[in-house]
N, C-alpha and C. Protein backbone atom coordinates (compact mmCIF):
# COMPACT_ATOMS: atom_id res chain seq x y z
N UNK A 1 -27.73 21.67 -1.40
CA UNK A 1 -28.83 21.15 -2.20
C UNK A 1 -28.82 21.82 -3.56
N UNK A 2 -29.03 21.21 -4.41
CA UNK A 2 -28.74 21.76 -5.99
C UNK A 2 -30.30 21.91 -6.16
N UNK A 3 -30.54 22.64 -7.26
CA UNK A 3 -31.70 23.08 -7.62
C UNK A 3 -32.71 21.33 -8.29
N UNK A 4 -31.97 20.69 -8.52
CA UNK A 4 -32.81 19.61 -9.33
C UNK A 4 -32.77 18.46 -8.03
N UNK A 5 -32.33 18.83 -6.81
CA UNK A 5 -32.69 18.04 -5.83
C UNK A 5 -33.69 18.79 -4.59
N UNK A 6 -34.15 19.67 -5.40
CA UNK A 6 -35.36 20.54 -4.47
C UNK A 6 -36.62 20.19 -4.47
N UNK A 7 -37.10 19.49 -3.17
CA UNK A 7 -38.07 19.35 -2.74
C UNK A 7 -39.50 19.76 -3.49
N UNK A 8 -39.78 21.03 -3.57
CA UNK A 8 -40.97 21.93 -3.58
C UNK A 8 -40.59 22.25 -5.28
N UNK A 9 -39.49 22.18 -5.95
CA UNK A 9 -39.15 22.20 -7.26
C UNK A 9 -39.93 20.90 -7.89
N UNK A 10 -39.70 20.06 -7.40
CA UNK A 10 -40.24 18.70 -7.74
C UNK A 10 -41.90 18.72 -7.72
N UNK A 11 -42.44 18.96 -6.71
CA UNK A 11 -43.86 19.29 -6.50
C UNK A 11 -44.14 20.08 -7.59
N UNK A 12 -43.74 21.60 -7.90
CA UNK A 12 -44.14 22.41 -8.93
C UNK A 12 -44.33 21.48 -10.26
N UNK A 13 -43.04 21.02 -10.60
CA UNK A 13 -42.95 19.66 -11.86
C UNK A 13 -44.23 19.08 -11.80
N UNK A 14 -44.67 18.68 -10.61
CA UNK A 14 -45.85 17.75 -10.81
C UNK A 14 -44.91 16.15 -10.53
N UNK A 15 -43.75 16.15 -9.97
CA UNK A 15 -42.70 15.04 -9.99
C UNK A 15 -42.94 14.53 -8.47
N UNK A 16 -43.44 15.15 -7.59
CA UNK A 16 -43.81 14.72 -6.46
C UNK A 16 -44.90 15.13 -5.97
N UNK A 17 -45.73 14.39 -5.10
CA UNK A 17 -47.65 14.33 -4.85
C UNK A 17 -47.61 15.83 -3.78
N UNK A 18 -48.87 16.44 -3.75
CA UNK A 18 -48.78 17.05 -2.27
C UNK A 18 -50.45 17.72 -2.49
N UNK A 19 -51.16 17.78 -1.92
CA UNK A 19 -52.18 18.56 -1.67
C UNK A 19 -52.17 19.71 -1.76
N UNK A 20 -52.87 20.12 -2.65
CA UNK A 20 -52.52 21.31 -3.52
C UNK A 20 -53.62 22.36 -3.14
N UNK A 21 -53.91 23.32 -2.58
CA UNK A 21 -55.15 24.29 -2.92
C UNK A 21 -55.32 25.22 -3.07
N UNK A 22 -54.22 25.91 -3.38
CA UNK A 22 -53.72 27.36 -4.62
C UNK A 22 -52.71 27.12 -5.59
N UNK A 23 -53.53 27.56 -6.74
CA UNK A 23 -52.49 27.37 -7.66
C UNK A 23 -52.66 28.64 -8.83
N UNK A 24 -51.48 29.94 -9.50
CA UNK A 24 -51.65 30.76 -10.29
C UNK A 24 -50.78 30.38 -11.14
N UNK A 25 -50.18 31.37 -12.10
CA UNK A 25 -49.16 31.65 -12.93
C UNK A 25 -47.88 31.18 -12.11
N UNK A 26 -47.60 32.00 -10.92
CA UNK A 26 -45.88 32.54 -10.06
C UNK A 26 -46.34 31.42 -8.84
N UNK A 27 -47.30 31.19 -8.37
CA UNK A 27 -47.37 30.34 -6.88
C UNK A 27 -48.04 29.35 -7.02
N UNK A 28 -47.74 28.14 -5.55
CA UNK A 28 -48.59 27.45 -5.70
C UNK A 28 -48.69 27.41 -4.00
N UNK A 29 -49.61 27.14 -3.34
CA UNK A 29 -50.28 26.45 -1.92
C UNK A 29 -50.41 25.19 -1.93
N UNK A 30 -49.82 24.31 -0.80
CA UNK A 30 -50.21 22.93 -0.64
C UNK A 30 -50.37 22.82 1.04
N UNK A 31 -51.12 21.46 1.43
CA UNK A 31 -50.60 21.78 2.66
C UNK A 31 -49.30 20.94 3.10
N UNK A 32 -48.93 21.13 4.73
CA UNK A 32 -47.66 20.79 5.24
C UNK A 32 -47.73 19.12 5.38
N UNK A 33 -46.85 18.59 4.99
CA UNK A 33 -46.98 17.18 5.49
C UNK A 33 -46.64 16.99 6.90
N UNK A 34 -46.22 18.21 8.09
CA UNK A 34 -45.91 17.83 9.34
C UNK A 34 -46.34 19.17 9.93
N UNK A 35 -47.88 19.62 9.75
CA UNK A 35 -48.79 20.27 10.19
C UNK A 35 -48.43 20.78 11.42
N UNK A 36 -48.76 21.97 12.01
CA UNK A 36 -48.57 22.60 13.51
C UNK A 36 -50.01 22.09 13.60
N UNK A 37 -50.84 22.67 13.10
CA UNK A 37 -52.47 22.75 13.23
C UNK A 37 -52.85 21.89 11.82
N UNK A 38 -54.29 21.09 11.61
CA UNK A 38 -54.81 20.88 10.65
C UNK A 38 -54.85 22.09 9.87
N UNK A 39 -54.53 22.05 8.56
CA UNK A 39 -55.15 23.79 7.42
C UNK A 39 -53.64 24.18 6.93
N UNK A 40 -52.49 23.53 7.85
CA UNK A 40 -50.77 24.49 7.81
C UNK A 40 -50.83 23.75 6.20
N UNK A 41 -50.31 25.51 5.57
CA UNK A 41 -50.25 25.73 4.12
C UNK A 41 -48.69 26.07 3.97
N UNK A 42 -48.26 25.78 3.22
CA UNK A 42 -47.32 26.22 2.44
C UNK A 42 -47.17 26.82 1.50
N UNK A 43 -46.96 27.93 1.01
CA UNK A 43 -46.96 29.20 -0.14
C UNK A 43 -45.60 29.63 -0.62
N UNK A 44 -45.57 28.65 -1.82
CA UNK A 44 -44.12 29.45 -2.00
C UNK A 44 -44.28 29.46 -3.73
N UNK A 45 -43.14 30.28 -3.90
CA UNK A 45 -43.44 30.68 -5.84
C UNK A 45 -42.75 29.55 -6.54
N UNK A 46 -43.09 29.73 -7.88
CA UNK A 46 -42.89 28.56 -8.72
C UNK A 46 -41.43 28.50 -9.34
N UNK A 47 -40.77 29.78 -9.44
CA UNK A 47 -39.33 30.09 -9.71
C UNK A 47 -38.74 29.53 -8.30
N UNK A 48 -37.39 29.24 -8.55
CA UNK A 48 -36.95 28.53 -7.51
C UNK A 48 -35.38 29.50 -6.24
N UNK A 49 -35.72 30.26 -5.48
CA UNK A 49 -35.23 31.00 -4.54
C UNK A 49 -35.24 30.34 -3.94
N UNK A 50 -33.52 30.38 -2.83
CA UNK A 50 -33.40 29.99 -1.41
C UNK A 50 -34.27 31.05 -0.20
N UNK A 51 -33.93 32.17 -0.56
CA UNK A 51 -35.11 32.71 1.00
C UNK A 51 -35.70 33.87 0.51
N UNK A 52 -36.32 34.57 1.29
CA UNK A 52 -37.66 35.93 0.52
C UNK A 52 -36.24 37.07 0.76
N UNK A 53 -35.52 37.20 1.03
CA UNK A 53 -34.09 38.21 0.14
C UNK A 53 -33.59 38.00 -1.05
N UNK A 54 -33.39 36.70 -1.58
CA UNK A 54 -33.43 36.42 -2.64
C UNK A 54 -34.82 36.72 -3.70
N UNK A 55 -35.97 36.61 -3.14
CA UNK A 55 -37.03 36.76 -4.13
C UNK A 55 -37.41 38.07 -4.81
N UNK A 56 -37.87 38.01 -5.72
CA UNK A 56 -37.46 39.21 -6.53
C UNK A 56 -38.70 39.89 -5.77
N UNK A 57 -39.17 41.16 -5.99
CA UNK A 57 -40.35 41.86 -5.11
C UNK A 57 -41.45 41.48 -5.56
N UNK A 58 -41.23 41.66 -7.14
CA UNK A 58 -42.76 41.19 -7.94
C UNK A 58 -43.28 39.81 -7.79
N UNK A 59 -42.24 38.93 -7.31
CA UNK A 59 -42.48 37.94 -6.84
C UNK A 59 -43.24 37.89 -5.67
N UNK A 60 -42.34 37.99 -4.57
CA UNK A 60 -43.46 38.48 -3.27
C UNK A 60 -43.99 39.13 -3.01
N UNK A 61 -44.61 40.00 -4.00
CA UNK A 61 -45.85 40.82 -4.06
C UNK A 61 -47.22 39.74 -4.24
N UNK A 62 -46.38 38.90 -5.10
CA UNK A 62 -47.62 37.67 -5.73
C UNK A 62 -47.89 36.80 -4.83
N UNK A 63 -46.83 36.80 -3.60
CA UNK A 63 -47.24 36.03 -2.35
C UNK A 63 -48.01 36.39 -2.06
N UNK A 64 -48.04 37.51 -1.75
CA UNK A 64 -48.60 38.27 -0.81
C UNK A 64 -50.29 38.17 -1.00
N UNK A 65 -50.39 38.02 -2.21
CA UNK A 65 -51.33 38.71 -2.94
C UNK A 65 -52.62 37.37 -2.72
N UNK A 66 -51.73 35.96 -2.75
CA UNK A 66 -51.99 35.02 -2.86
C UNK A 66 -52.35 34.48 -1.22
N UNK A 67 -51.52 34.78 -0.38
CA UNK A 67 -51.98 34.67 0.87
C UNK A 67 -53.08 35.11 1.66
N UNK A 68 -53.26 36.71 1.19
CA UNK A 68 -54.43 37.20 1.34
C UNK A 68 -55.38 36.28 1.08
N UNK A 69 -55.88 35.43 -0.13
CA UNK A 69 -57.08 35.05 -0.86
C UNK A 69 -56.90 33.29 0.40
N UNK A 70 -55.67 32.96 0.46
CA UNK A 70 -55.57 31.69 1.40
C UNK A 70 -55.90 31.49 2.78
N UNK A 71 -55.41 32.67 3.53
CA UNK A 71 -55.39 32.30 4.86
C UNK A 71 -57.10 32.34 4.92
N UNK A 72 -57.54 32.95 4.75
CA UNK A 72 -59.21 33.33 5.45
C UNK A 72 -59.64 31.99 5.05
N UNK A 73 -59.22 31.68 3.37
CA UNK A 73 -59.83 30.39 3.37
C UNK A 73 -59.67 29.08 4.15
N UNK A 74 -58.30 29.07 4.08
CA UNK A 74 -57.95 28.08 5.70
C UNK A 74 -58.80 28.20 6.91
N UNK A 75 -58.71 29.21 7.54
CA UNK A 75 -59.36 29.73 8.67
C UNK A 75 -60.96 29.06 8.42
N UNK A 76 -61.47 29.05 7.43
CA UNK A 76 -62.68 28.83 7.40
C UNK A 76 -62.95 27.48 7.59
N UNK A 77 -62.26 27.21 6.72
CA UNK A 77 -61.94 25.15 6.32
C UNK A 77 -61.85 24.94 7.66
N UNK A 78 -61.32 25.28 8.70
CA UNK A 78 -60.70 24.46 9.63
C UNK A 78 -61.07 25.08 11.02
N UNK A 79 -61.98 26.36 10.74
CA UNK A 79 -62.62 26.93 12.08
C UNK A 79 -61.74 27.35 13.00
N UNK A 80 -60.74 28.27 12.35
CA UNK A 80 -59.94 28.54 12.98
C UNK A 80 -59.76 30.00 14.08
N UNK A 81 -59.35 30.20 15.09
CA UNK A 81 -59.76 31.80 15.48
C UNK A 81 -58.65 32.65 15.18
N UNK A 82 -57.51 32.04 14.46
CA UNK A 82 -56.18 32.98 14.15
C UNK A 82 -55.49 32.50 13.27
N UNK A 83 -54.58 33.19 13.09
CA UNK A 83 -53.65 32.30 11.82
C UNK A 83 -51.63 33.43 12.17
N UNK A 84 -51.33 32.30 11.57
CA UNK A 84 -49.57 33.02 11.69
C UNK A 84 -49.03 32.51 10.59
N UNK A 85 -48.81 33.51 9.85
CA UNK A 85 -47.86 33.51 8.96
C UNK A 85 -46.28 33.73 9.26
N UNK A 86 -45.53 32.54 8.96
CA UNK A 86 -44.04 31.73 9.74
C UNK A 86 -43.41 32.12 8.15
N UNK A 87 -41.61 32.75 8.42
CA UNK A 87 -41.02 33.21 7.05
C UNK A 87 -39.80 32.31 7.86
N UNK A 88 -39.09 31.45 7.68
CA UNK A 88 -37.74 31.19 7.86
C UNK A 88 -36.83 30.98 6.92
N UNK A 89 -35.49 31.71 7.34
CA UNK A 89 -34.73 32.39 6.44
C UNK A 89 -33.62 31.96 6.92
N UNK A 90 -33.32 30.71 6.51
CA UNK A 90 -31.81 30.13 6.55
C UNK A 90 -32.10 28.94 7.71
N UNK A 91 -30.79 27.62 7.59
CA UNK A 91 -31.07 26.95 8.87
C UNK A 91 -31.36 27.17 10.18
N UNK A 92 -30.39 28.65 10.57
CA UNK A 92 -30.05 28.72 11.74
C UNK A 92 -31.57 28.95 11.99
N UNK A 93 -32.71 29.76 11.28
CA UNK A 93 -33.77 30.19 11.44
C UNK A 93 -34.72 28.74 11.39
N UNK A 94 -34.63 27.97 11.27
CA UNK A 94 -35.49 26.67 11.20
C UNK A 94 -35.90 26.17 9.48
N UNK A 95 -35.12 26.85 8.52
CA UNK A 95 -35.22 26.66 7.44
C UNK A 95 -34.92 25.31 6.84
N UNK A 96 -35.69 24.72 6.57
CA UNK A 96 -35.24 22.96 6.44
C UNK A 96 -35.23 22.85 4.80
N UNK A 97 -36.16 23.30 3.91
CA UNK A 97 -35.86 22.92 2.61
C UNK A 97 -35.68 24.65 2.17
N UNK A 98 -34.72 24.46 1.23
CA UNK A 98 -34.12 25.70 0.82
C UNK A 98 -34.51 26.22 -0.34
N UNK A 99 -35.85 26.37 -0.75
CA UNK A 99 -36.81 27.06 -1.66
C UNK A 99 -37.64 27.93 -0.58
N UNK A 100 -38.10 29.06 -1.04
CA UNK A 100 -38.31 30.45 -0.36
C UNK A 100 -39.70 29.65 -0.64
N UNK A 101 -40.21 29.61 1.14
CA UNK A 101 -41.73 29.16 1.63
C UNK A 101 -42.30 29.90 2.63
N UNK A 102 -43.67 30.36 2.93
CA UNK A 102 -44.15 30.83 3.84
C UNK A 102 -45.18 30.10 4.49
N UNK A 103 -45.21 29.97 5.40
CA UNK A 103 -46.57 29.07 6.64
C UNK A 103 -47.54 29.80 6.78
N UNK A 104 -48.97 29.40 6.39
CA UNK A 104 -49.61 29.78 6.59
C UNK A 104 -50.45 28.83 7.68
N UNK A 105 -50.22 29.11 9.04
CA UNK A 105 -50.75 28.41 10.02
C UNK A 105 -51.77 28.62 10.82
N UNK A 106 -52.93 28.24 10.94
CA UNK A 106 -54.04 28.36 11.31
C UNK A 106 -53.96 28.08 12.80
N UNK A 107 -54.20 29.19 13.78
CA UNK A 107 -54.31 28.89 15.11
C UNK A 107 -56.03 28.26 15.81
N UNK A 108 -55.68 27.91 17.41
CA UNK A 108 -56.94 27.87 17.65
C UNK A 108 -56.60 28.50 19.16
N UNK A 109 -57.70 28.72 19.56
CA UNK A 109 -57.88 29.17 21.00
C UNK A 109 -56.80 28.56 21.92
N UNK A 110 -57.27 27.18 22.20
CA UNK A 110 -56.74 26.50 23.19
C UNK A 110 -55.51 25.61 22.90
N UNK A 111 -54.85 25.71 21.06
CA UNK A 111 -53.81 25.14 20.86
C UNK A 111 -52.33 24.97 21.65
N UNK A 112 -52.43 25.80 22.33
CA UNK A 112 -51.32 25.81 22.96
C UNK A 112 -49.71 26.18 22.47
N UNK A 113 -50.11 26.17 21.62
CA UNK A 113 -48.07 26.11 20.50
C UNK A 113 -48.08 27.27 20.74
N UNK A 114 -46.68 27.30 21.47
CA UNK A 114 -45.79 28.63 21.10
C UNK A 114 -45.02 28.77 20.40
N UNK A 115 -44.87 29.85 19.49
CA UNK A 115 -43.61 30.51 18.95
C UNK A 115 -42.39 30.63 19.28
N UNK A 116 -42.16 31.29 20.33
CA UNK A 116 -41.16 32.00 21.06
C UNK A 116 -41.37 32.31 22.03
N UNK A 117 -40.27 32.66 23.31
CA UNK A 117 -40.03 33.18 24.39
C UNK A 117 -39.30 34.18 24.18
N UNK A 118 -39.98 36.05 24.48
CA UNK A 118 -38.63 36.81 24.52
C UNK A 118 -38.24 37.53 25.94
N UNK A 119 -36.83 37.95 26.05
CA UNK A 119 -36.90 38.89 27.38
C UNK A 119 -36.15 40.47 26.66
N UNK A 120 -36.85 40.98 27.73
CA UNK A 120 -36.54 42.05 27.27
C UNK A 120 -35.20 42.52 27.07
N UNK A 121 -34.53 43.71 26.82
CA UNK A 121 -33.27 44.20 26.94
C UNK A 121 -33.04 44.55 27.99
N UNK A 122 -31.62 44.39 27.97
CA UNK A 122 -30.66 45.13 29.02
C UNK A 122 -30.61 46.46 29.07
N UNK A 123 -30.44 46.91 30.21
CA UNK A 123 -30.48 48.81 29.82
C UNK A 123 -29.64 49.16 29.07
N UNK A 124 -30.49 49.90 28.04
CA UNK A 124 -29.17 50.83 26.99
C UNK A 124 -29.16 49.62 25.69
N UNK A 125 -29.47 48.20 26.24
CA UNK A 125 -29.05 47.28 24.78
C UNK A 125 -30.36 47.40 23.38
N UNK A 126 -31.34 47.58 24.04
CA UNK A 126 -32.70 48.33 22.38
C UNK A 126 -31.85 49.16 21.77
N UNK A 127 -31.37 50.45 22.44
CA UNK A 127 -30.86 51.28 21.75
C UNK A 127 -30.03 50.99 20.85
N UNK A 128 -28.79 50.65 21.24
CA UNK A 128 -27.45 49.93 20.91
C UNK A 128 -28.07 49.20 19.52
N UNK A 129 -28.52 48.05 19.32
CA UNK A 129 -29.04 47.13 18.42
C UNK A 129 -29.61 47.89 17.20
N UNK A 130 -30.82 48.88 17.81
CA UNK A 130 -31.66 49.95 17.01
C UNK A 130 -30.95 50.78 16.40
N UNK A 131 -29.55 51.43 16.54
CA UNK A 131 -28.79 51.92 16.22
C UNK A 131 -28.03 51.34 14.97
N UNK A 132 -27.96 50.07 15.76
CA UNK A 132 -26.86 49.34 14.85
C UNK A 132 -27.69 48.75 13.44
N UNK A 133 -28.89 48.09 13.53
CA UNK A 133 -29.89 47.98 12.47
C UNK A 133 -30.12 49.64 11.52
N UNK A 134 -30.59 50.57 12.09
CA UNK A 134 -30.46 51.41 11.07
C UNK A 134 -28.91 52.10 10.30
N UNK A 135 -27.99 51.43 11.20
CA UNK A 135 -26.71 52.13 10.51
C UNK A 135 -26.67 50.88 8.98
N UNK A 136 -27.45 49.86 9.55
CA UNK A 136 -26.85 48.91 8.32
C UNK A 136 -27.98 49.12 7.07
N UNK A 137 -29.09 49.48 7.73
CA UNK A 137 -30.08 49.83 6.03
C UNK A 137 -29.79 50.75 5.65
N UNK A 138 -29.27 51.91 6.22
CA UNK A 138 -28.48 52.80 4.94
C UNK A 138 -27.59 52.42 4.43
N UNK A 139 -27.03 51.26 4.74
CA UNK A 139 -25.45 50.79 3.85
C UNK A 139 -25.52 50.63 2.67
């Protein structure tokens, strides 16, 4: 996908419609056109990044900053008793349009949606992994 065939690039333009209900300088909020829950927001910055490794910090600081002021408001709008904030980072991760977005998804009690299923480790395999993750952030 080239940058002038990006989805959420187009929206920023004002080149494609979307329900909008944050908007600063660096971000904008709209909601999802294929909702988990009524309220599912989308938060992503106005510069155009494939995933939040790519985004510069000061950038996702401004997410951050911006999510804070969103989710509660969602939650409210929509009477919600929880919320999950969803980061996917590449296809394999469920990443479908390739501008750096975050979900801001409003749970409810009895919604039912799951996330994930995990099992635990094999004996000795936490370690192993835990090992192997900190050998690579000092790299």
């Amino acid at each position: 996908m080239t940058l002038m065939d990006c989805v959420f690039c187009k929206i920023v333009a004002g080149e494609l419609p979307s329900y909008k209900v944050y908007e600063d300088e660096k971000v904008l909020a709209f909601l999802d056109i294929n909702p988990v829950n009524p309220g599912h927001t989308l938060l992503i910055p106005k510069e155009h990044y494939e995933t939040t490794l790519d985004t510069p910090d000061q950038l996702l600081q401004a997410m951050a900053a911006a999510m804070k002021k969103i989710a509660p408001a969602v939650m409210r709008a929509v009477k919600a008793d929880a919320w999950n904030l969803g980061v996917n980072n590449g296809a394999a991760a469920g990443q479908i349009v390739m501008h750096t977005h975050w979900h801001i998804i409003p749970r409810f009690a009895r919604d039912e949606h799951r996330l994930w299923r995990g099992e635990p480790y094999a004996e000795g395999e936490a370690a192993r992994v835990a090992w192997h993750i900190t050998d690579n952030i000092k790299a």
